[in-house]
PDB file of N, CA and C in Angstrom:
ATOM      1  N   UNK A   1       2.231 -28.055 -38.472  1.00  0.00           N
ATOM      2  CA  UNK A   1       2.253 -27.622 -37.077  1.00  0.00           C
ATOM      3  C   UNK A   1       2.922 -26.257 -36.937  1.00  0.00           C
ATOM      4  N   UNK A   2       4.092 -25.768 -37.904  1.00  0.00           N
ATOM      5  CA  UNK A   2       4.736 -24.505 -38.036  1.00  0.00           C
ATOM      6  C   UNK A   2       3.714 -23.676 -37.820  1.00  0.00           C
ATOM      7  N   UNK A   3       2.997 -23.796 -39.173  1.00  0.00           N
ATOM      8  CA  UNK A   3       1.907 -22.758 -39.726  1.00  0.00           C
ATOM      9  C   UNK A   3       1.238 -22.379 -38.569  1.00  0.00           C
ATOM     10  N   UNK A   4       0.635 -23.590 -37.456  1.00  0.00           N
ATOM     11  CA  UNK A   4      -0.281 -23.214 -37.009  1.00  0.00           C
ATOM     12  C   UNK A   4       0.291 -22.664 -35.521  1.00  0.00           C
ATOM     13  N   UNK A   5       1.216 -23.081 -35.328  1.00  0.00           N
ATOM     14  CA  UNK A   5       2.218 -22.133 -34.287  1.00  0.00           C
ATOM     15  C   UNK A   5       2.362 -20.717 -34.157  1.00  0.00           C
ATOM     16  N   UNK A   6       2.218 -20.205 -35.776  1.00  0.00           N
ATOM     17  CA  UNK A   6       3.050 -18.516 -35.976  1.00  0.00           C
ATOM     18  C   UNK A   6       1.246 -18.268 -36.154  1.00  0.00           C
ATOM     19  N   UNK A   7       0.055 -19.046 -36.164  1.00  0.00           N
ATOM     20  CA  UNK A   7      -0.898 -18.546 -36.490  1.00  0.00           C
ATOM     21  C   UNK A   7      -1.531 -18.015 -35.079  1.00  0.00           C
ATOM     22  N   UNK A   8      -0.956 -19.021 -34.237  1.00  0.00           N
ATOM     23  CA  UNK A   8      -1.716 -18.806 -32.834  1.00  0.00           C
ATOM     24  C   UNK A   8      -0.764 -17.763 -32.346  1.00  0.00           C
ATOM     25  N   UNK A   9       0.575 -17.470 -32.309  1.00  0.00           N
ATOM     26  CA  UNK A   9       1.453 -16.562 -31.800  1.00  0.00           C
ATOM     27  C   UNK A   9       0.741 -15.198 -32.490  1.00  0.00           C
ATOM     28  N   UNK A  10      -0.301 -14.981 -33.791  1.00  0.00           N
ATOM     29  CA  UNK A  10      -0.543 -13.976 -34.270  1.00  0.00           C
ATOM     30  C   UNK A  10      -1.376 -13.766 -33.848  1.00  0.00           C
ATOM     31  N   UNK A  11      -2.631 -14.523 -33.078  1.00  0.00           N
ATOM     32  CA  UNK A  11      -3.560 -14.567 -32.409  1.00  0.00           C
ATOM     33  C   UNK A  11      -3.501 -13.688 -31.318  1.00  0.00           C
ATOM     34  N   UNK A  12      -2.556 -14.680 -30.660  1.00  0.00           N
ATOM     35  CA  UNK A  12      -2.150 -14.040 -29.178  1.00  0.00           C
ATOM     36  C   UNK A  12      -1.159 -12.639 -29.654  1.00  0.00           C
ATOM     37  N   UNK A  13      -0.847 -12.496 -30.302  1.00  0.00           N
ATOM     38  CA  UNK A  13      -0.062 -11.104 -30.220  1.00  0.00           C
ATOM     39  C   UNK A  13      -1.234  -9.817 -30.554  1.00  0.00           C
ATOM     40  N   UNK A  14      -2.421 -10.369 -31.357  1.00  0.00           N
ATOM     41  CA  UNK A  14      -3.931  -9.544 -31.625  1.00  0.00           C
ATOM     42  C   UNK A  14      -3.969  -9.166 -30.110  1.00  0.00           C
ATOM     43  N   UNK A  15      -4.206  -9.885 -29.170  1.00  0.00           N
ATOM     44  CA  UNK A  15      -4.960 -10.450 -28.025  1.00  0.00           C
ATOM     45  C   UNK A  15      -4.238  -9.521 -27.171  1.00  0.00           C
ATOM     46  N   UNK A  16      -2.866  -9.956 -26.660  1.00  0.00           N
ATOM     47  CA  UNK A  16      -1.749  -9.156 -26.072  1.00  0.00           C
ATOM     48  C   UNK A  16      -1.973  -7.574 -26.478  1.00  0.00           C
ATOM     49  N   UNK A  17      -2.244  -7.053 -27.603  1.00  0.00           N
ATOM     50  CA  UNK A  17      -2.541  -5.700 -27.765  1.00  0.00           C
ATOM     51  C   UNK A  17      -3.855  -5.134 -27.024  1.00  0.00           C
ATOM     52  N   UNK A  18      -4.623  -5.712 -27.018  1.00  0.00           N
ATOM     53  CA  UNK A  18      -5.909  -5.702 -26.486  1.00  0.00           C
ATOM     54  C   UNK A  18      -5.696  -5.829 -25.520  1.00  0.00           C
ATOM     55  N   UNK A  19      -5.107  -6.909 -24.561  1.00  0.00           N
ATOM     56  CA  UNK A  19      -5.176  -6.655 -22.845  1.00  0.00           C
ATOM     57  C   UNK A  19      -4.137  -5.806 -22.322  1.00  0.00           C
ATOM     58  N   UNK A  20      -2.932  -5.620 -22.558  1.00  0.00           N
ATOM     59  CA  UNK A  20      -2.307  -4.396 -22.493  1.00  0.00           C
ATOM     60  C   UNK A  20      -3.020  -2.835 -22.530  1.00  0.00           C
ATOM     61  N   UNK A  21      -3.647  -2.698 -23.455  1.00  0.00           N
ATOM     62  CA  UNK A  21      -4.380  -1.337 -23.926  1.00  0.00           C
ATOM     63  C   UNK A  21      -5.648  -1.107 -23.213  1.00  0.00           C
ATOM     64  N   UNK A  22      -6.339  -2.671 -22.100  1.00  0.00           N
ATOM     65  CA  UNK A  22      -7.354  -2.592 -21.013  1.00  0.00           C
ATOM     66  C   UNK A  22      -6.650  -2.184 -19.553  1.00  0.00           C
ATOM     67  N   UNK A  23      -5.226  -2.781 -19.753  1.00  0.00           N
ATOM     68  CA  UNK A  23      -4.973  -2.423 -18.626  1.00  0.00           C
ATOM     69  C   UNK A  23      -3.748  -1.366 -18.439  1.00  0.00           C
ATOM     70  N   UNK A  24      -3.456  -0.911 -19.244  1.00  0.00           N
ATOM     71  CA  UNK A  24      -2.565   0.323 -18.978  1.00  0.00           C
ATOM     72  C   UNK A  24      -3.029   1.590 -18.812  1.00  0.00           C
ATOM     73  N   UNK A  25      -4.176   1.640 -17.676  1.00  0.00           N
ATOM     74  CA  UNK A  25      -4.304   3.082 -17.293  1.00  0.00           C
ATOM     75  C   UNK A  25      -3.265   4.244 -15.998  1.00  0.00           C
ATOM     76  N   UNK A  26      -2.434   3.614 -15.671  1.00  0.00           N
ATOM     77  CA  UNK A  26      -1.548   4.011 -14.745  1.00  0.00           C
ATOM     78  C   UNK A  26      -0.314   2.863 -15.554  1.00  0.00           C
ATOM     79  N   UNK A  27       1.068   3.882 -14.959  1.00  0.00           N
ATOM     80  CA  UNK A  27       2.182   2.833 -15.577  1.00  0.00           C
ATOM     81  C   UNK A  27       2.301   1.335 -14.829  1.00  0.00           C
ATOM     82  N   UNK A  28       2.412   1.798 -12.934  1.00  0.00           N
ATOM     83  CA  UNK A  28       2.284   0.371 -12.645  1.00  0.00           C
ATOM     84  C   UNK A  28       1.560  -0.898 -13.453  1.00  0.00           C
ATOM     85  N   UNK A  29       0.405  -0.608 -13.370  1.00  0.00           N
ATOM     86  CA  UNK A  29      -0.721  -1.358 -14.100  1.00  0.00           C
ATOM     87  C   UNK A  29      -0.046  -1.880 -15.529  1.00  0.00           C
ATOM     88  N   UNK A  30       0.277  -1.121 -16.408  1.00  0.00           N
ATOM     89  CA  UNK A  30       0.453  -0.922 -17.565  1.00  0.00           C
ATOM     90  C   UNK A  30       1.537  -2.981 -17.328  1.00  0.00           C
ATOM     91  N   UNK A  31       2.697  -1.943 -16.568  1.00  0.00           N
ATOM     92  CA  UNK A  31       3.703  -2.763 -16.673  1.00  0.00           C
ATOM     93  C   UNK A  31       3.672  -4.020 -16.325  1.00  0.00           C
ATOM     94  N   UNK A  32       2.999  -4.658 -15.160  1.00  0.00           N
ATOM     95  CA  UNK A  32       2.184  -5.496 -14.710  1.00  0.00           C
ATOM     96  C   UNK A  32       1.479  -6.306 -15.639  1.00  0.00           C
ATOM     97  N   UNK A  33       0.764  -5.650 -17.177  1.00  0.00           N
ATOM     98  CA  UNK A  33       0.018  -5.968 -17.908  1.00  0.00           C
ATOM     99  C   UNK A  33       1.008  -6.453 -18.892  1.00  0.00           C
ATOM    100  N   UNK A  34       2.458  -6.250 -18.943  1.00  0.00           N
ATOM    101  CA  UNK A  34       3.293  -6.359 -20.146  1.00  0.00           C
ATOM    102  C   UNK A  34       4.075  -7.594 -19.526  1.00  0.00           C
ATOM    103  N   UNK A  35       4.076  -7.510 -18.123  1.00  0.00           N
ATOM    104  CA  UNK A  35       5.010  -8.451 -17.422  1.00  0.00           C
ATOM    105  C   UNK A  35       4.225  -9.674 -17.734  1.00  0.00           C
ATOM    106  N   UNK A  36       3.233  -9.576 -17.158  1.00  0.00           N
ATOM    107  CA  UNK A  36       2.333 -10.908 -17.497  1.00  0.00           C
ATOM    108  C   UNK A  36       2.287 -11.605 -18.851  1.00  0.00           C
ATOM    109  N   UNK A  37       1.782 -10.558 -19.943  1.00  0.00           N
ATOM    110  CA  UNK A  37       2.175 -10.954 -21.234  1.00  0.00           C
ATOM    111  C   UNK A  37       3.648 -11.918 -21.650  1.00  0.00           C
ATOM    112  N   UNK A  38       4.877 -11.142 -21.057  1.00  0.00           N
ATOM    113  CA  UNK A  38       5.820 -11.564 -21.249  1.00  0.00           C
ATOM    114  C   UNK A  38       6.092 -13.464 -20.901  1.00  0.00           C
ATOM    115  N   UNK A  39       5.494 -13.497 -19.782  1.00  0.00           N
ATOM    116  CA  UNK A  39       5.623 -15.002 -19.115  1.00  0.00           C
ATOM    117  C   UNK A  39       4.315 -15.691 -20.410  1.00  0.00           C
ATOM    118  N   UNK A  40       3.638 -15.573 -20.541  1.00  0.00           N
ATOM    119  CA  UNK A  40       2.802 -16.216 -21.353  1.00  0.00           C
ATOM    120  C   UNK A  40       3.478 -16.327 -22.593  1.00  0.00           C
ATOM    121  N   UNK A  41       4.458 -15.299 -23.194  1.00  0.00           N
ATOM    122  CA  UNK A  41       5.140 -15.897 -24.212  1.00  0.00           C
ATOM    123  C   UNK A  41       6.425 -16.927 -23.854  1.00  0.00           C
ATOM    124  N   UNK A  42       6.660 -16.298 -22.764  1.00  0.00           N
ATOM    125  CA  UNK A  42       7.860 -17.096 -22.601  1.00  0.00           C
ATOM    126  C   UNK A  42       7.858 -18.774 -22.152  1.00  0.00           C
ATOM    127  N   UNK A  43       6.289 -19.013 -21.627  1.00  0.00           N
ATOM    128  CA  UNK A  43       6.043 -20.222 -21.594  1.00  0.00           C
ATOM    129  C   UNK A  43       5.865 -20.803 -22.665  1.00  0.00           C
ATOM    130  N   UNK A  44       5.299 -19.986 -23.997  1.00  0.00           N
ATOM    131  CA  UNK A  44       5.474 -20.649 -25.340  1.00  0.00           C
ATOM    132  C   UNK A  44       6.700 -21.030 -25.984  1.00  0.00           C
ATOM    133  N   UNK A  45       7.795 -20.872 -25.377  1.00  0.00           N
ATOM    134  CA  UNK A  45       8.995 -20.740 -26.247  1.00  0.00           C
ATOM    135  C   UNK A  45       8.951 -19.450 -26.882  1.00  0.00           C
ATOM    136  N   UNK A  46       8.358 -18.352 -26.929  1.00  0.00           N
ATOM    137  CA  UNK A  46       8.587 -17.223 -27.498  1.00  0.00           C
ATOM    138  C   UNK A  46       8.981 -16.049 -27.239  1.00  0.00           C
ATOM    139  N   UNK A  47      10.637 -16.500 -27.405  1.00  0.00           N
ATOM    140  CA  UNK A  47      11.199 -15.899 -26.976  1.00  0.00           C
ATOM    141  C   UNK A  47      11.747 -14.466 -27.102  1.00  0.00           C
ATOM    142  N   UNK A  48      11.617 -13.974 -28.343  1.00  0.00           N
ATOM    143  CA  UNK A  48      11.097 -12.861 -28.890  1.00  0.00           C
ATOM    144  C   UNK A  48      10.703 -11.363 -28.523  1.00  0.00           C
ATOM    145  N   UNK A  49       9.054 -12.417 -28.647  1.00  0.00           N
ATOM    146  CA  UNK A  49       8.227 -11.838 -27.771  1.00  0.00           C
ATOM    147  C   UNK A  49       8.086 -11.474 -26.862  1.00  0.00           C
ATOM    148  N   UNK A  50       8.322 -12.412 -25.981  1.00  0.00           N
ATOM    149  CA  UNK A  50       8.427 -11.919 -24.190  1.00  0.00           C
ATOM    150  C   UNK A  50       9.386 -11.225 -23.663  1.00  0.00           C
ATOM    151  N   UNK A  51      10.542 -11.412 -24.792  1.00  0.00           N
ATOM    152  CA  UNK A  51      11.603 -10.006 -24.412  1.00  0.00           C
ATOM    153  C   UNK A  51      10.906  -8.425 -24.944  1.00  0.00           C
ATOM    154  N   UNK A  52      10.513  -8.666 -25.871  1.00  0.00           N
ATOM    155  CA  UNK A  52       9.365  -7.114 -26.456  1.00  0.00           C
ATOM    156  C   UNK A  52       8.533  -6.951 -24.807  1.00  0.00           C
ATOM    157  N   UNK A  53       7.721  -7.734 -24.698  1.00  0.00           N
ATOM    158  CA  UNK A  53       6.749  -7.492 -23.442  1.00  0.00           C
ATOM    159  C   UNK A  53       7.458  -7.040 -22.345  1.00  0.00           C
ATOM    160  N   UNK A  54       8.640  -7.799 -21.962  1.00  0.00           N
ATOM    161  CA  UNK A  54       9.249  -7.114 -20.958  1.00  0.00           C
ATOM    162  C   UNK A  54       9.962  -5.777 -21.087  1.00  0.00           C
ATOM    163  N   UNK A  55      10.432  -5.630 -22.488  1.00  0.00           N
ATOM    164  CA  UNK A  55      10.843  -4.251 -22.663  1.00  0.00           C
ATOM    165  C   UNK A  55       9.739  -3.251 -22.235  1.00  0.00           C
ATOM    166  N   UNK A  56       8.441  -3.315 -22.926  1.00  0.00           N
ATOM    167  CA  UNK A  56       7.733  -2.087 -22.769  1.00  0.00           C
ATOM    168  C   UNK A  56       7.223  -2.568 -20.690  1.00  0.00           C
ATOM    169  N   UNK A  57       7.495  -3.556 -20.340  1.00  0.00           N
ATOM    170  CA  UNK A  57       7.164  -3.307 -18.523  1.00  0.00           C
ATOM    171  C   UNK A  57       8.108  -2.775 -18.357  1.00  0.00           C
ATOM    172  N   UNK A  58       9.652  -2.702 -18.273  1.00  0.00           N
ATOM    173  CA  UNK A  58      10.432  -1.856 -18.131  1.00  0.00           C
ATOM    174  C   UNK A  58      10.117  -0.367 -18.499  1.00  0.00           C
ATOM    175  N   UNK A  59       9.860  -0.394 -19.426  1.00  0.00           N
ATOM    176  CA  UNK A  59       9.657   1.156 -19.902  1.00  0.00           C
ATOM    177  C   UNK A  59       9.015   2.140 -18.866  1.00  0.00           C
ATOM    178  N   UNK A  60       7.747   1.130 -18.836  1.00  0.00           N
ATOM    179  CA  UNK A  60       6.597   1.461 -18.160  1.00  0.00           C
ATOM    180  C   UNK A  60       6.843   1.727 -15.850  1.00  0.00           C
ATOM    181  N   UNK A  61       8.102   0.716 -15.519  1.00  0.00           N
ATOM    182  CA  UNK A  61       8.031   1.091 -14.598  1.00  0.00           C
ATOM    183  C   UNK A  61       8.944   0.056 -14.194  1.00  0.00           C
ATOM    184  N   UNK A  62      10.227   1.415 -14.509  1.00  0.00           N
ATOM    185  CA  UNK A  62      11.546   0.200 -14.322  1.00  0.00           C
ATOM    186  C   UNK A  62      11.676  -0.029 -12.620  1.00  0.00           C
ATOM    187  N   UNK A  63      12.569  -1.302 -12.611  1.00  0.00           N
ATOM    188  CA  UNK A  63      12.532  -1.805 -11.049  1.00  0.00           C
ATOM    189  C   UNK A  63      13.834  -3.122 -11.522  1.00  0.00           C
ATOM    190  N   UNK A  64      14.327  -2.696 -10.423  1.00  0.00           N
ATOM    191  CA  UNK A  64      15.503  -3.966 -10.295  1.00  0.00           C
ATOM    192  C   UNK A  64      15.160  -5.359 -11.042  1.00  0.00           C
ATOM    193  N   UNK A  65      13.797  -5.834 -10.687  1.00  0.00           N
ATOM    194  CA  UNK A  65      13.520  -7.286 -10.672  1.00  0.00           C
ATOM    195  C   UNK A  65      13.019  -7.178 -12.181  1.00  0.00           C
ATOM    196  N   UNK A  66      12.532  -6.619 -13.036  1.00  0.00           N
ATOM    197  CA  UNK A  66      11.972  -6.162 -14.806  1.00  0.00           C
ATOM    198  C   UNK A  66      13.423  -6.017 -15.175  1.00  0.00           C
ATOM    199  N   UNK A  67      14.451  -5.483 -14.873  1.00  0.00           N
ATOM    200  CA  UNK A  67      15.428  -5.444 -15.726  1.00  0.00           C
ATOM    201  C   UNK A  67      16.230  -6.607 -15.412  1.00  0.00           C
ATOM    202  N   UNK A  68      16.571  -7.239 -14.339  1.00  0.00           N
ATOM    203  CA  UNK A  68      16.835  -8.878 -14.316  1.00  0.00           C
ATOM    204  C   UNK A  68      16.046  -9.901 -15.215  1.00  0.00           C
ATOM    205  N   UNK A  69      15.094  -9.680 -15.359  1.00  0.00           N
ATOM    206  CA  UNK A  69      14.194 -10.505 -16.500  1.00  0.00           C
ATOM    207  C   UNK A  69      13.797 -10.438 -17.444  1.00  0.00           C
ATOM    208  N   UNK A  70      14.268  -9.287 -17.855  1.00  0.00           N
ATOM    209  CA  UNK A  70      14.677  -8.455 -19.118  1.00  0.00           C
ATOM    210  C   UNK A  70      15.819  -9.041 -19.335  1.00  0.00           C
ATOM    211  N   UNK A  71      16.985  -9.379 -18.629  1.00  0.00           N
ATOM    212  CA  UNK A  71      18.605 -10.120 -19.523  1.00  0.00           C
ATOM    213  C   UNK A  71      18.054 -11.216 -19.058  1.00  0.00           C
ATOM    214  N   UNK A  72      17.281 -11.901 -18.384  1.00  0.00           N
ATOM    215  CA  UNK A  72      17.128 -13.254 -18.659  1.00  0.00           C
ATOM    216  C   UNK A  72      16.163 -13.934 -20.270  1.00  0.00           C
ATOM    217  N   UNK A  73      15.315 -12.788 -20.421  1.00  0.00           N
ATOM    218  CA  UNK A  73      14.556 -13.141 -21.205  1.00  0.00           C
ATOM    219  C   UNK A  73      15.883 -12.877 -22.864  1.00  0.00           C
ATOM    220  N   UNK A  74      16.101 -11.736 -22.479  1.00  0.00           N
ATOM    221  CA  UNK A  74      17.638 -11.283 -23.705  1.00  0.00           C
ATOM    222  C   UNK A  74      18.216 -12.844 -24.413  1.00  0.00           C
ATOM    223  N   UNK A  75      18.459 -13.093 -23.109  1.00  0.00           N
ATOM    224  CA  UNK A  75      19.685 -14.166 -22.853  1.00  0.00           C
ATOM    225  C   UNK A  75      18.945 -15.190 -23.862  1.00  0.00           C
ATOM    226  N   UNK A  76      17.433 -16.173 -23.300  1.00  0.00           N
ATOM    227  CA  UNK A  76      17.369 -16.734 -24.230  1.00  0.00           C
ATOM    228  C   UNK A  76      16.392 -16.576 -25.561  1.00  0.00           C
ATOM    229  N   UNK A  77      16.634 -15.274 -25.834  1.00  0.00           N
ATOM    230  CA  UNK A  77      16.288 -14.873 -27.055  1.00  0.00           C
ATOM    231  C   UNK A  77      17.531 -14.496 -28.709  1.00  0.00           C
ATOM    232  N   UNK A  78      19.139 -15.072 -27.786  1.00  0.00           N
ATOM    233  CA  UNK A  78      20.341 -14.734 -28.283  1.00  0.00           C
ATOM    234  C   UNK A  78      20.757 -13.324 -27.956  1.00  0.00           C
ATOM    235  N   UNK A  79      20.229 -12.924 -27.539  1.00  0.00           N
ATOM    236  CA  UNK A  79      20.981 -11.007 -27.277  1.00  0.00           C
ATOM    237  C   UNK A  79      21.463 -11.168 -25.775  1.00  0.00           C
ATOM    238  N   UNK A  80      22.454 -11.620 -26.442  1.00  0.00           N
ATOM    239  CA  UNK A  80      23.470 -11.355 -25.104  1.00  0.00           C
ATOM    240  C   UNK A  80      24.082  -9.838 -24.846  1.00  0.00           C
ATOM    241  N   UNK A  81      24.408  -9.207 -25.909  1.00  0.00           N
ATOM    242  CA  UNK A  81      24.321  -7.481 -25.830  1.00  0.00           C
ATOM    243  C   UNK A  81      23.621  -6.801 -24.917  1.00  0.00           C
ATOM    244  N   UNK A  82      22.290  -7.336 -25.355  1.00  0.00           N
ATOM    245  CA  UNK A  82      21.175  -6.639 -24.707  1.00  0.00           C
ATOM    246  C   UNK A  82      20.799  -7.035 -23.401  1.00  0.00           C
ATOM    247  N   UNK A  83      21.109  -8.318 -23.085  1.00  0.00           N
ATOM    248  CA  UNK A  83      21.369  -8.992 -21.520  1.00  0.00           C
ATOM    249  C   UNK A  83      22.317  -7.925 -21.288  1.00  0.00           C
ATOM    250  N   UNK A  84      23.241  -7.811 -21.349  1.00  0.00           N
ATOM    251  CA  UNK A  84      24.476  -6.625 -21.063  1.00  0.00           C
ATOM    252  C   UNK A  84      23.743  -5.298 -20.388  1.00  0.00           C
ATOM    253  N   UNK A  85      23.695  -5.136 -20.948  1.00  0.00           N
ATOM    254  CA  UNK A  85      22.944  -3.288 -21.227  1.00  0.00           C
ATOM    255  C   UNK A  85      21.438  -3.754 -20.074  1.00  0.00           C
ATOM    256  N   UNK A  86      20.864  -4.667 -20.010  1.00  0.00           N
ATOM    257  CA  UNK A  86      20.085  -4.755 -19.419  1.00  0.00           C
ATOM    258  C   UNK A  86      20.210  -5.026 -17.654  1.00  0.00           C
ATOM    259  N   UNK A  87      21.195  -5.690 -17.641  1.00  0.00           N
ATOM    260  CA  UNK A  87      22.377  -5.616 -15.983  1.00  0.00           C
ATOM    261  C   UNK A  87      23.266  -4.893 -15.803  1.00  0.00           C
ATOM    262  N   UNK A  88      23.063  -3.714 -16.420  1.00  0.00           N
ATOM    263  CA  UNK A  88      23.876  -2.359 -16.349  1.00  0.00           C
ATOM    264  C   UNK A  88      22.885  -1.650 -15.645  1.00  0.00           C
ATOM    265  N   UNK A  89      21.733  -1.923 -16.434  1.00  0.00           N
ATOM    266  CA  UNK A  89      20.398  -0.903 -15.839  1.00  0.00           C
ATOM    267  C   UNK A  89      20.173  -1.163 -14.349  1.00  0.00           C
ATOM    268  N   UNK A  90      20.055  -2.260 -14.209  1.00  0.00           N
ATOM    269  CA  UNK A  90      19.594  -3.195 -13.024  1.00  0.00           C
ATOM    270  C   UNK A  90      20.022  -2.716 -11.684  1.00  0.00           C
ATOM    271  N   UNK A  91      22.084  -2.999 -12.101  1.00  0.00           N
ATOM    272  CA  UNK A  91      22.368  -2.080 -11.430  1.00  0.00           C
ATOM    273  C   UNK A  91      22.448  -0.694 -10.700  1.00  0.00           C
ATOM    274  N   UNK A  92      21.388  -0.129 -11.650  1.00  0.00           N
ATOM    275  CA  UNK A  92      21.229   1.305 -11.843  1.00  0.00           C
ATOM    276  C   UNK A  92      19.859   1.851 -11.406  1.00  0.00           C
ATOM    277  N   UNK A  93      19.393   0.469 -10.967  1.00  0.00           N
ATOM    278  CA  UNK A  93      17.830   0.437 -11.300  1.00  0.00           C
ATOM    279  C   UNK A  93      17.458   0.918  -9.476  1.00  0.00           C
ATOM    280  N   UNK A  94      18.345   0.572  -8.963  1.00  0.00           N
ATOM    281  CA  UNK A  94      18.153   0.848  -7.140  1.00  0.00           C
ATOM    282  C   UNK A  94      19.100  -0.086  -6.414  1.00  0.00           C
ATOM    283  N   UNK A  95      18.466   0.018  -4.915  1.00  0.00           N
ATOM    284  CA  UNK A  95      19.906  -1.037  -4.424  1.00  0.00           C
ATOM    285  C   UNK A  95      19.443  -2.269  -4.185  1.00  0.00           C
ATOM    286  N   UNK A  96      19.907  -3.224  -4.817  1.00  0.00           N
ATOM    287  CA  UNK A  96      20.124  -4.467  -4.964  1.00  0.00           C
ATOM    288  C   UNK A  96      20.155  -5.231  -3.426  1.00  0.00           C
ATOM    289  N   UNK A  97      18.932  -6.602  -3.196  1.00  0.00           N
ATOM    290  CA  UNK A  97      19.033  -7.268  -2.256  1.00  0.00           C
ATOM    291  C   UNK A  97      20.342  -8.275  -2.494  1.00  0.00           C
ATOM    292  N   UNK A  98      20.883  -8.819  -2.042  1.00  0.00           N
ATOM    293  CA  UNK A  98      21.251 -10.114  -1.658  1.00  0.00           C
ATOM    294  C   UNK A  98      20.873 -11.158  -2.878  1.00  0.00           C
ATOM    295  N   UNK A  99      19.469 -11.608  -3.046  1.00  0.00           N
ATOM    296  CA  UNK A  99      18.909 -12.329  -4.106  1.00  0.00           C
ATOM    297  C   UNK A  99      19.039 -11.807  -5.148  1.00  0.00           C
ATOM    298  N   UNK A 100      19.254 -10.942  -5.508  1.00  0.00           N
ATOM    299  CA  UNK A 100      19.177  -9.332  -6.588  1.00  0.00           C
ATOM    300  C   UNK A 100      20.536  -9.762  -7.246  1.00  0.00           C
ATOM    301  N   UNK A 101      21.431  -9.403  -6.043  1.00  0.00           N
ATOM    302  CA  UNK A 101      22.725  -9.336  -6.640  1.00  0.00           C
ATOM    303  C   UNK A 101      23.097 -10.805  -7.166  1.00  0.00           C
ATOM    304  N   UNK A 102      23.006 -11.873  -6.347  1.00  0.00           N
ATOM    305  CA  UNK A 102      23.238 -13.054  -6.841  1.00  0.00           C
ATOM    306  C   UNK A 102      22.599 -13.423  -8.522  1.00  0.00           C
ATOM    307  N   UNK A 103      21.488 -13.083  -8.071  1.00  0.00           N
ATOM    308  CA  UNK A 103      20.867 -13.559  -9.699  1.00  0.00           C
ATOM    309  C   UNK A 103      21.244 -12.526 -10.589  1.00  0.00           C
ATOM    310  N   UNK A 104      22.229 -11.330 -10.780  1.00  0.00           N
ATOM    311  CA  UNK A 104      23.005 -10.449 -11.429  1.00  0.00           C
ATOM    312  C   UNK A 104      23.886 -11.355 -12.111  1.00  0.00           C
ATOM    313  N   UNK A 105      24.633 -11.571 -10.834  1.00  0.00           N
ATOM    314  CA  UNK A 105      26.047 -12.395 -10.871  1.00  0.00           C
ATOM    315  C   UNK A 105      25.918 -13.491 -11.630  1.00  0.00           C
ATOM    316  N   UNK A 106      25.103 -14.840 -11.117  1.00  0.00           N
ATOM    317  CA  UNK A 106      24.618 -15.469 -12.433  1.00  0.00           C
ATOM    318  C   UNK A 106      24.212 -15.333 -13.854  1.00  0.00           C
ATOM    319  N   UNK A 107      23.806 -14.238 -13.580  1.00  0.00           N
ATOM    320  CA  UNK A 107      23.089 -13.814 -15.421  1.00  0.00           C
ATOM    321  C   UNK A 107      24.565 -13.749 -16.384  1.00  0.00           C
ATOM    322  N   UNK A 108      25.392 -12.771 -15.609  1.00  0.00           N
ATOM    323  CA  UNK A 108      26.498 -11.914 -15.779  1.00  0.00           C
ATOM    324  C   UNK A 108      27.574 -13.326 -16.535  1.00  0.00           C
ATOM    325  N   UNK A 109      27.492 -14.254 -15.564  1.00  0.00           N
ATOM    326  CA  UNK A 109      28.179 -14.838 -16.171  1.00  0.00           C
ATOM    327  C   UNK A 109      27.721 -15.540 -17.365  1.00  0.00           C
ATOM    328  N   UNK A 110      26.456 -15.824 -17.267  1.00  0.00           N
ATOM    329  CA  UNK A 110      25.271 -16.864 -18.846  1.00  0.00           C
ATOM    330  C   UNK A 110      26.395 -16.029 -20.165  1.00  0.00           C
ATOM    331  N   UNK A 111      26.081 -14.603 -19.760  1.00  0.00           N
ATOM    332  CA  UNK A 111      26.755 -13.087 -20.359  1.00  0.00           C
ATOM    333  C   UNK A 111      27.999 -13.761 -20.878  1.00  0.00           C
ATOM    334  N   UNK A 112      29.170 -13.771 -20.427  1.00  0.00           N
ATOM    335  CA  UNK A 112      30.150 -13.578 -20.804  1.00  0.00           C
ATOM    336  C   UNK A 112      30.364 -14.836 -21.328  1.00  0.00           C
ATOM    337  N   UNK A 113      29.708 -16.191 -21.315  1.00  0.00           N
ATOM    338  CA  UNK A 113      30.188 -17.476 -22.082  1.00  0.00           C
ATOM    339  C   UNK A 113      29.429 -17.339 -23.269  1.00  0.00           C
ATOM    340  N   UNK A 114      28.434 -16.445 -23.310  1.00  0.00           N
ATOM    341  CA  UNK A 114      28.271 -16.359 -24.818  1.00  0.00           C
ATOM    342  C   UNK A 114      28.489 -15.302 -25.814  1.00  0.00           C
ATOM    343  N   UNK A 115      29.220 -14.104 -24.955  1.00  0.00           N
ATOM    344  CA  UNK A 115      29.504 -13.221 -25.384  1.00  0.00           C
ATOM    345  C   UNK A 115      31.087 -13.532 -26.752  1.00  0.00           C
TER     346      UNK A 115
END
């Protein structure tokens, strides 16, 4: 069942290159195309991955709510560092609603009990 786990994750990571590269003709788009990716790994357990995917939607067209799910995705991928650095951005990223800040504050702390 391993084998055929990392076979289909190689599949879909073929695949993921391919719909990314259909839809990144503008960055919105692009990022949109990486965000999506990201949840499809992250519904696999792949956790990894969907932090890669969300990195390049960030890249592509940072925004408060991509770099919150960027340290969530960090978080359970073990990079709590990079959760760090990633609610630094966030902060940085524009001004923060209400919901924004709360789900900061939560992350922040995931942050520091495993830091």
């Amino acid at each position: 069942a391993v084998g055929t786990a990392a076979r289909d994750l190689s599949l879909l990571g073929e695949i993921a290159q391919r719909y990314a590269a259909s839809h990144c003709t503008v960055p919105t788009a692009c990022a949109v195309a990486h965000e999506t990716l990201a949840t499809t790994y992250a519904d696999l357990d792949a956790w990894g991955s969907a932090l890669s995917q969300m990195n390049l939607a960030v890249r592509e067209d940072p925004s408060v709510d991509r770099w919150l799910r960027s340290a969530e995705l960090a978080l359970r991928s073990g990079a709590a560092r990079s959760a760090a650095v990633s609610l630094e951005r966030a902060e940085h990223a524009g001004t923060l609603s209400g919901p924004q800040r709360a789900r900061l504050d939560q992350i922040r702390l995931q942050v520091l009990e495993r830091d």
